[in-house]
C-alpha atoms as a PDB file:
ATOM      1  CA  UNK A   1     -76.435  24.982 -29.416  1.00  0.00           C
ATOM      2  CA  UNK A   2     -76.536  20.891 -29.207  1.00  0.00           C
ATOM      3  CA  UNK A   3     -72.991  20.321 -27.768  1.00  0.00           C
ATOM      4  CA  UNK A   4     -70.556  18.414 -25.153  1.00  0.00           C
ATOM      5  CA  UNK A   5     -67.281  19.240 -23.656  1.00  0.00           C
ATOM      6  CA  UNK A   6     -64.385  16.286 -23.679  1.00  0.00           C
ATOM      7  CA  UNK A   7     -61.996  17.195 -20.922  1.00  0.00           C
ATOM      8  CA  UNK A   8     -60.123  14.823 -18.540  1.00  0.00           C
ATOM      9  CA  UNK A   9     -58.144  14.530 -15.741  1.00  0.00           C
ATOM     10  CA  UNK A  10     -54.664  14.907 -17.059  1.00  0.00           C
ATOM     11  CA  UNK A  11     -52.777  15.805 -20.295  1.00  0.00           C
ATOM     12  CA  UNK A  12     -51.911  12.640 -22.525  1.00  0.00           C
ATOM     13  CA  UNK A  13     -54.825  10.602 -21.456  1.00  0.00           C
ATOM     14  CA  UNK A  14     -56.792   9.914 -24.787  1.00  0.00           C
ATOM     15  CA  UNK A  15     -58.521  12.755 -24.545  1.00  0.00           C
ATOM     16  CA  UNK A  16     -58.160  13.886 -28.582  1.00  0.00           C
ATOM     17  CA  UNK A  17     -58.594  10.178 -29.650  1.00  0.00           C
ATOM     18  CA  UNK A  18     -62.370   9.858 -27.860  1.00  0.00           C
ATOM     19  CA  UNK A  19     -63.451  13.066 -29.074  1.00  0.00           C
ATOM     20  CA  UNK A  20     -62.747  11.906 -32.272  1.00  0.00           C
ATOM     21  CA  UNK A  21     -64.466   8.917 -32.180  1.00  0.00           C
ATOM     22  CA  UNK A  22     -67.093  10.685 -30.259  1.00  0.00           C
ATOM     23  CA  UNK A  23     -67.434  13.566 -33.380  1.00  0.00           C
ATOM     24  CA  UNK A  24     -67.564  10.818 -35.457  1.00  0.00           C
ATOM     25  CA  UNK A  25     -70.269   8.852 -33.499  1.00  0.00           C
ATOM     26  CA  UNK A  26     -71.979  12.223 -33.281  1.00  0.00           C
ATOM     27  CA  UNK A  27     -71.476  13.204 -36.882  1.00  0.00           C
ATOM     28  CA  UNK A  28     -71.086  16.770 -35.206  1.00  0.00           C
ATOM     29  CA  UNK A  29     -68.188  19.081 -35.147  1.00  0.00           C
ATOM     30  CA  UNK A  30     -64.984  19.106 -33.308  1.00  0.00           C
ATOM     31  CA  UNK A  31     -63.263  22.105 -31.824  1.00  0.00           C
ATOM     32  CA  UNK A  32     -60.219  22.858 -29.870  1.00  0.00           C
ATOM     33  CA  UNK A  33     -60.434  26.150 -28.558  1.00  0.00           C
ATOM     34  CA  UNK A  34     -56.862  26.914 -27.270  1.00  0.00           C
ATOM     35  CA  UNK A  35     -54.316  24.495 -29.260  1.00  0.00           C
ATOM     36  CA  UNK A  36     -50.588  24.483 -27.451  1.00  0.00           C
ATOM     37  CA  UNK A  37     -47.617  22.904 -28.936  1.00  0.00           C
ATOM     38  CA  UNK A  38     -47.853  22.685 -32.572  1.00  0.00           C
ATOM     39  CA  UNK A  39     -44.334  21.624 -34.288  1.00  0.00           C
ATOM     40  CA  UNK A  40     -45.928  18.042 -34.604  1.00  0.00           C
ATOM     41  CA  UNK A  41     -49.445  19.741 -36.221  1.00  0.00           C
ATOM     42  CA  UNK A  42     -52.313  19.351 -33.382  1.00  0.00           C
ATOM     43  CA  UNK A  43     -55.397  17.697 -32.465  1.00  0.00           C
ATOM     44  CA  UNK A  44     -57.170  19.159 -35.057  1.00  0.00           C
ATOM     45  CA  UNK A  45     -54.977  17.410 -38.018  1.00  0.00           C
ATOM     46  CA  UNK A  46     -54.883  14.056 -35.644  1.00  0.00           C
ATOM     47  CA  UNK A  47     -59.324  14.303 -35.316  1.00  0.00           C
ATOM     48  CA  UNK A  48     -59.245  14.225 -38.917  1.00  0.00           C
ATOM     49  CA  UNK A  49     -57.361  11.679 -39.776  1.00  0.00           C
ATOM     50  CA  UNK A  50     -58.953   9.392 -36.712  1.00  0.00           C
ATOM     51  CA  UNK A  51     -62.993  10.556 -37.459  1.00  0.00           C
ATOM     52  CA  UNK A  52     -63.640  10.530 -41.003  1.00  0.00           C
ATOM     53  CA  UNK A  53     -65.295  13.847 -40.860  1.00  0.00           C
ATOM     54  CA  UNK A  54     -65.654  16.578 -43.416  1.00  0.00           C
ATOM     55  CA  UNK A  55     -62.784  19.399 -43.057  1.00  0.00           C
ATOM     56  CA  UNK A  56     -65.926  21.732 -42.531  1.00  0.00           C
ATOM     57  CA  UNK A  57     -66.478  20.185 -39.319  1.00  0.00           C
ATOM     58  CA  UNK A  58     -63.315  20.193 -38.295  1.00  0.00           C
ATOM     59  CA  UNK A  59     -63.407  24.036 -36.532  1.00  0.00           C
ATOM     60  CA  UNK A  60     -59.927  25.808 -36.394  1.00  0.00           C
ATOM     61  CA  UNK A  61     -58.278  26.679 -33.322  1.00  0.00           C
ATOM     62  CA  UNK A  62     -59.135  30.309 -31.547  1.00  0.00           C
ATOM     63  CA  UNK A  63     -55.306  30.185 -30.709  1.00  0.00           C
ATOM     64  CA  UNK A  64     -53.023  28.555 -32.210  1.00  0.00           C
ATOM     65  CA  UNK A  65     -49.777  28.243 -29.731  1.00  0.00           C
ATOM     66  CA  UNK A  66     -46.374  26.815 -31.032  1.00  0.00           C
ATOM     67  CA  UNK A  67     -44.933  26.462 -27.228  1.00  0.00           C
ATOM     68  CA  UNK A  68     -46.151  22.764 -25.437  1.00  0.00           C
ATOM     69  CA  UNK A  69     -46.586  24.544 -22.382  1.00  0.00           C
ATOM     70  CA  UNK A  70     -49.854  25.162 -20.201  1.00  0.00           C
ATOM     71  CA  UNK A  71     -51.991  27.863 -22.763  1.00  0.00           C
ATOM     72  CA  UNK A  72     -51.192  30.814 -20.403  1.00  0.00           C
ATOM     73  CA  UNK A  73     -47.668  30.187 -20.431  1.00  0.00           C
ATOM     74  CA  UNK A  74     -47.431  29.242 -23.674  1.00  0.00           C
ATOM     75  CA  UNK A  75     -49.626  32.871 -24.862  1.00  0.00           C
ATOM     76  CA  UNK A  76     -47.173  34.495 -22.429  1.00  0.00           C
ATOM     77  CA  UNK A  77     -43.993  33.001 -24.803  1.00  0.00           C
ATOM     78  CA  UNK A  78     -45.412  33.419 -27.692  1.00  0.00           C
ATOM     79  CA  UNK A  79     -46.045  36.795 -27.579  1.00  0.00           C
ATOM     80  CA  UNK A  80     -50.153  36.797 -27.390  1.00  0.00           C
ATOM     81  CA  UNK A  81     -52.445  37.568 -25.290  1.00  0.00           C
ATOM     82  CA  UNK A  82     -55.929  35.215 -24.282  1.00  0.00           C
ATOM     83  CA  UNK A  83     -59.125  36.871 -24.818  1.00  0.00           C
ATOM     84  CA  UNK A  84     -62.308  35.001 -23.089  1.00  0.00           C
ATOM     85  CA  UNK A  85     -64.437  36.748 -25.650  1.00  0.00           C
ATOM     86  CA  UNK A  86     -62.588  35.024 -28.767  1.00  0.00           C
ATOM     87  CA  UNK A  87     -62.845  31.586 -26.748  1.00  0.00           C
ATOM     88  CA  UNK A  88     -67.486  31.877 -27.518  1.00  0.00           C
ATOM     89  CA  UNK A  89     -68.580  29.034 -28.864  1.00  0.00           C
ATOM     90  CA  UNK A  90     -68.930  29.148 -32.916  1.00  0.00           C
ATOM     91  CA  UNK A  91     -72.067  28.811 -34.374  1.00  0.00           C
ATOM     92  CA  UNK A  92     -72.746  25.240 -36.048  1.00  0.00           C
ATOM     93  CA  UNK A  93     -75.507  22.882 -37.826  1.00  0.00           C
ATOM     94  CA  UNK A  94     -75.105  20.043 -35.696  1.00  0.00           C
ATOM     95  CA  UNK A  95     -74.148  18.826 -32.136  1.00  0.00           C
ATOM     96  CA  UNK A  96     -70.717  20.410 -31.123  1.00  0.00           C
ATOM     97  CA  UNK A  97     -67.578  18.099 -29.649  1.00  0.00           C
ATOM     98  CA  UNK A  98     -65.270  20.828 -27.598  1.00  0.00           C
ATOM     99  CA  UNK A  99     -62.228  19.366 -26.522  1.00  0.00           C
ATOM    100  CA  UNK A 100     -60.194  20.972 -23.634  1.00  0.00           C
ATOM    101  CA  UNK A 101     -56.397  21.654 -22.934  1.00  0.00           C
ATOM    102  CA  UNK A 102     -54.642  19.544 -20.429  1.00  0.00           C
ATOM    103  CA  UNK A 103     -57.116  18.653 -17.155  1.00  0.00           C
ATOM    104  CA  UNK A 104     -59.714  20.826 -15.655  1.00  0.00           C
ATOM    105  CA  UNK A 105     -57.670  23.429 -13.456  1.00  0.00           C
ATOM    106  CA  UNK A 106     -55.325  24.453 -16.536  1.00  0.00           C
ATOM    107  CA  UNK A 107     -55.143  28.347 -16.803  1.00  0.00           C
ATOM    108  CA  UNK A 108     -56.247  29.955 -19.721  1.00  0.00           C
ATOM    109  CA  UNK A 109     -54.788  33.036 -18.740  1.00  0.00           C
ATOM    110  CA  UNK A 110     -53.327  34.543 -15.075  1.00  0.00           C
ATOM    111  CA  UNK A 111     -56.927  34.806 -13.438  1.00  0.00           C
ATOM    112  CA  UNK A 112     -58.631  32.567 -15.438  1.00  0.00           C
ATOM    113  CA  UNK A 113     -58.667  28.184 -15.728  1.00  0.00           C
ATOM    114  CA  UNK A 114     -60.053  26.470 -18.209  1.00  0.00           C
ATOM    115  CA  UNK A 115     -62.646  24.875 -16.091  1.00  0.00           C
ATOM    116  CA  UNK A 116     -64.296  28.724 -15.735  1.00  0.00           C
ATOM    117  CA  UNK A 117     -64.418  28.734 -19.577  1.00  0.00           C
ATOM    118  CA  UNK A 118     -66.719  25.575 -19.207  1.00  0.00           C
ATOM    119  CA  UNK A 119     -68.676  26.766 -16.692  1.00  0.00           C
ATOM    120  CA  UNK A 120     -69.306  30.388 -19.552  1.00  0.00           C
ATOM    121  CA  UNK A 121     -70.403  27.947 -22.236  1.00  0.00           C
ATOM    122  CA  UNK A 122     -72.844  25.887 -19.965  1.00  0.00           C
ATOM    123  CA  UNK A 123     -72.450  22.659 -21.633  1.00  0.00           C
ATOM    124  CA  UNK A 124     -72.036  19.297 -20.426  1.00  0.00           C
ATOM    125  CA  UNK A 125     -68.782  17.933 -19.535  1.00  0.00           C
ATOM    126  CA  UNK A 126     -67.030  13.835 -20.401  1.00  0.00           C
ATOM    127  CA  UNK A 127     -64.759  13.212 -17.931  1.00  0.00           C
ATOM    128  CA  UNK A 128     -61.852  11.475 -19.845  1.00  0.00           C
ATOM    129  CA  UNK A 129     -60.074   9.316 -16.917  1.00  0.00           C
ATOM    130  CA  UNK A 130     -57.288   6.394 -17.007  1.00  0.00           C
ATOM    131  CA  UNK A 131     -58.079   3.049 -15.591  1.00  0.00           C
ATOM    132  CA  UNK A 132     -54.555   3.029 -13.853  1.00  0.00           C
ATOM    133  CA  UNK A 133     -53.224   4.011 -10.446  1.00  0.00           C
ATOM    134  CA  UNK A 134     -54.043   7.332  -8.927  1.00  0.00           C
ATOM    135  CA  UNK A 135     -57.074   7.735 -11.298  1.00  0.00           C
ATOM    136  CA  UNK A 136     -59.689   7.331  -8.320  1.00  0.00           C
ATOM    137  CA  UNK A 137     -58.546  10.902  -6.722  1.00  0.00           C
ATOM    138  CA  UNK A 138     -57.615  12.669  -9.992  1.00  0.00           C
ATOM    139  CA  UNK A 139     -60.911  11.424 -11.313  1.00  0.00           C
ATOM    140  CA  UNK A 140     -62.721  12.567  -7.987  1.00  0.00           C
ATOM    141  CA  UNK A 141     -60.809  15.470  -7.769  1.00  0.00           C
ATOM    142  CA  UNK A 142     -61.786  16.745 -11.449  1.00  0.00           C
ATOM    143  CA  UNK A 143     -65.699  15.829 -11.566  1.00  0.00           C
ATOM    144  CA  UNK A 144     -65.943  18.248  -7.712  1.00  0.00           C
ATOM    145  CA  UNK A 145     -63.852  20.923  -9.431  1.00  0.00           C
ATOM    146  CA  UNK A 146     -66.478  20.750 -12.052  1.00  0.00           C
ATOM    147  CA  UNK A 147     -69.227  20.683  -9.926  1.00  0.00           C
ATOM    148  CA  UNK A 148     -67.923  23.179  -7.732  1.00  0.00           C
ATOM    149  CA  UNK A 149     -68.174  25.489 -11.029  1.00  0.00           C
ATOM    150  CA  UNK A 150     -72.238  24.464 -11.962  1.00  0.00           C
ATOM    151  CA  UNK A 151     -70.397  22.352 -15.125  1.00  0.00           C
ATOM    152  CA  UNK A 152     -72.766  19.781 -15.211  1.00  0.00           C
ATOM    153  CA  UNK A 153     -71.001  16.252 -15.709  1.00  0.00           C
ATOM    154  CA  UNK A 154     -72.321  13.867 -18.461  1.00  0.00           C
ATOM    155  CA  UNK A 155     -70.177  11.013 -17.343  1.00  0.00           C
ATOM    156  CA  UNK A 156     -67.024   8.706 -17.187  1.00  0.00           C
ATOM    157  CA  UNK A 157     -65.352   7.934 -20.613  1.00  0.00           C
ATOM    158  CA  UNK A 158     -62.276   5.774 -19.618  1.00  0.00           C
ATOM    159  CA  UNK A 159     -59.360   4.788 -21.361  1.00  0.00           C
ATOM    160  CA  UNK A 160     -56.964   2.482 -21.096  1.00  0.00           C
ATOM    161  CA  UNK A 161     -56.497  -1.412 -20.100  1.00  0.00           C
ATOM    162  CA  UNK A 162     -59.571  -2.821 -18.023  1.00  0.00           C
ATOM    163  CA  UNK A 163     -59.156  -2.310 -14.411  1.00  0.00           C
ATOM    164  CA  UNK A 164     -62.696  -3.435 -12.933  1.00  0.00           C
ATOM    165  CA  UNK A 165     -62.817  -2.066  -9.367  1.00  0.00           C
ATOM    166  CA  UNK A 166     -61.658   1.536 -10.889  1.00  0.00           C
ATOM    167  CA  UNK A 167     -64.075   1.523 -13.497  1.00  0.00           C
ATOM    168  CA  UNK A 168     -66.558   0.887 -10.781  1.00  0.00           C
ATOM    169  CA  UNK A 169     -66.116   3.104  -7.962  1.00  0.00           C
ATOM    170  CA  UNK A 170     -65.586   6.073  -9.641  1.00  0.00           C
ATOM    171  CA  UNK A 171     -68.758   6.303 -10.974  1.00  0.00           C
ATOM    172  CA  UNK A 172     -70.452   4.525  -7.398  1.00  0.00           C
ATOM    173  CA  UNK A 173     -68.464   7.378  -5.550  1.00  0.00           C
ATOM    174  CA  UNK A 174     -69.351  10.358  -8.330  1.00  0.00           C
ATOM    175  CA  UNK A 175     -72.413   9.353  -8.670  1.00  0.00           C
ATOM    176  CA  UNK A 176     -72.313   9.630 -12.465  1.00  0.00           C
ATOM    177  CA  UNK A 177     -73.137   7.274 -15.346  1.00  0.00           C
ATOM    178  CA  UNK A 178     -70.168   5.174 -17.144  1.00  0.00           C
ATOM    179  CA  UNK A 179     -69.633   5.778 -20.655  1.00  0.00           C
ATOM    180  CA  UNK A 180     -67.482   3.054 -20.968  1.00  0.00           C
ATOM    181  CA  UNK A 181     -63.990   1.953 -21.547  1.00  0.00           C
ATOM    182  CA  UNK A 182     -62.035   2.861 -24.775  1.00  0.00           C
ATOM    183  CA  UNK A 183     -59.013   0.326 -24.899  1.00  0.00           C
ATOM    184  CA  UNK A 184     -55.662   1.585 -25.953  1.00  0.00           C
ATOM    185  CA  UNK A 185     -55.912   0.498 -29.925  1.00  0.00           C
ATOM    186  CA  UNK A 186     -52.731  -0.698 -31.961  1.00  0.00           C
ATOM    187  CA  UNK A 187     -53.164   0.071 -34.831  1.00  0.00           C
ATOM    188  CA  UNK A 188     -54.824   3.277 -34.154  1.00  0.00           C
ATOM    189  CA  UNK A 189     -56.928   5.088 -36.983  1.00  0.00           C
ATOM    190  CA  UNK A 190     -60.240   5.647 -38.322  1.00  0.00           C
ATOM    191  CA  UNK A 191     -61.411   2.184 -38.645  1.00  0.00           C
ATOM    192  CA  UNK A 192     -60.203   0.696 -35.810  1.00  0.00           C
ATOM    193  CA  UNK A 193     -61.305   3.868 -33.622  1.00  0.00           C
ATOM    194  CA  UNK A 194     -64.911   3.705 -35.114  1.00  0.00           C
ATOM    195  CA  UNK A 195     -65.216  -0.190 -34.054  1.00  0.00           C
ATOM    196  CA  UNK A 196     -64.107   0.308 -30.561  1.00  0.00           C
ATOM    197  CA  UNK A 197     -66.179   3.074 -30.147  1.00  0.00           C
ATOM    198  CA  UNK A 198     -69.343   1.037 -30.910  1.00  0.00           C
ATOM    199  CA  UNK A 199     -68.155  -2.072 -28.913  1.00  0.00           C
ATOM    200  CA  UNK A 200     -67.027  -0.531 -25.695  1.00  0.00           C
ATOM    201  CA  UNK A 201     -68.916   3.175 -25.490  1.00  0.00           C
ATOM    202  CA  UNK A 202     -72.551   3.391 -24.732  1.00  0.00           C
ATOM    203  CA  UNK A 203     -73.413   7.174 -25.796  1.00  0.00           C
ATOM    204  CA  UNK A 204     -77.546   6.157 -24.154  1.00  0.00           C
ATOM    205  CA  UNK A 205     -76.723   8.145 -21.073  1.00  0.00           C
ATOM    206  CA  UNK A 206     -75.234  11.245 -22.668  1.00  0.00           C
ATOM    207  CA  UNK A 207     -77.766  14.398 -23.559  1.00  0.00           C
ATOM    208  CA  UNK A 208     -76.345  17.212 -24.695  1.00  0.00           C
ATOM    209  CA  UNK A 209     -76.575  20.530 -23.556  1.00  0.00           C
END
């Protein structure tokens, strides 16, 4: 298994948006294990539309949750129940672009966060991270909660405006490689995606587990 986890230190970061244009960069698979808050589809349907990539690639969800909530919470709503043995990652022809829930200390379930899922499937982690205020300890925070877990971490994808001293200690402090920034893109879809993703995200550092 050729494949790399896209997690991040917060919900609502860009997360979904760089692993699509890293699937499509890839041309791998994308999969969203645990899918929460589906009245608006997901980020499977929004990966689609933003990669270009052949619905075969596109993996469906282990669980798909209609309650926005954290996935334990919303399982606990809905009326199901998590199993870490559904959560194993699928079979594919092809590197493999697994996109968390929420940041990296999310439960799955009661006794178990989504950063101990990682740490099962042994792959290397992206660290999705904003370039504005606060991001230095969230982004510190998440890459030694990682660590702490033996996830190895790939490196620093951020998103957002430019903020240069950010987008430079993080990595000096980490210890990690940059990925690059991804600006916030207006319009947003598959063309506009695949050109920022070759002008702002250098991929050389990445190897997959």
């Amino acid at each position: 298994m050729k494949g790399v986890i896209v997690t991040g230190t917060d919900t609502d970061i860009g997360k979904t948006v760089f692993a699509a244009g890293l699937a499509a960069a890839l041309g791998g698979y994308y999969w969203k294990p645990v899918q929460a808050g589906t009245a608006d589809g997901g980020d499977r349907e929004t990966v689609a539309q933003l990669s270009g990539l052949a619905p075969d690639h596109i993996l469906p969800e282990a669980y798909r949750l209609a309650t926005p909530a954290s996935p334990h919470l919303a399982a606990r709503i809905d009326g199901v129940r998590i199993d870490a043995d559904r959560l194993a990652l699928p079979p594919v022809d092809g590197p493999l672009v697994v996109e968390g829930a929420g940041g990296v200390l999310v439960p799955l379930t009661p006794d178990m966060l989504i950063a101990d899922m990682f740490a099962r499937w042994g792959l290397p982690a992206i660290v999705c991270a904003r370039t504005t205020l606060g991001t230095i300890n969230h982004s510190l925070l998440s890459i030694e909660a990682l660590r702490a877990r033996g996830v190895p971490v790939a490196g620093i994808a951020f998103i957002g405006d430019a903020h240069e001293e950010n987008e430079r200690i993080i990595p000096a402090i980490a210890g990690l490689p940059s990925l690059g920034r991804l600006p916030r893109l207006d319009p947003l879809n598959r063309d506009t995606l695949a050109r920022a993703f070759r002008d702002h995200i250098d991929l050389s550092p990445l190897t997959l587990g």
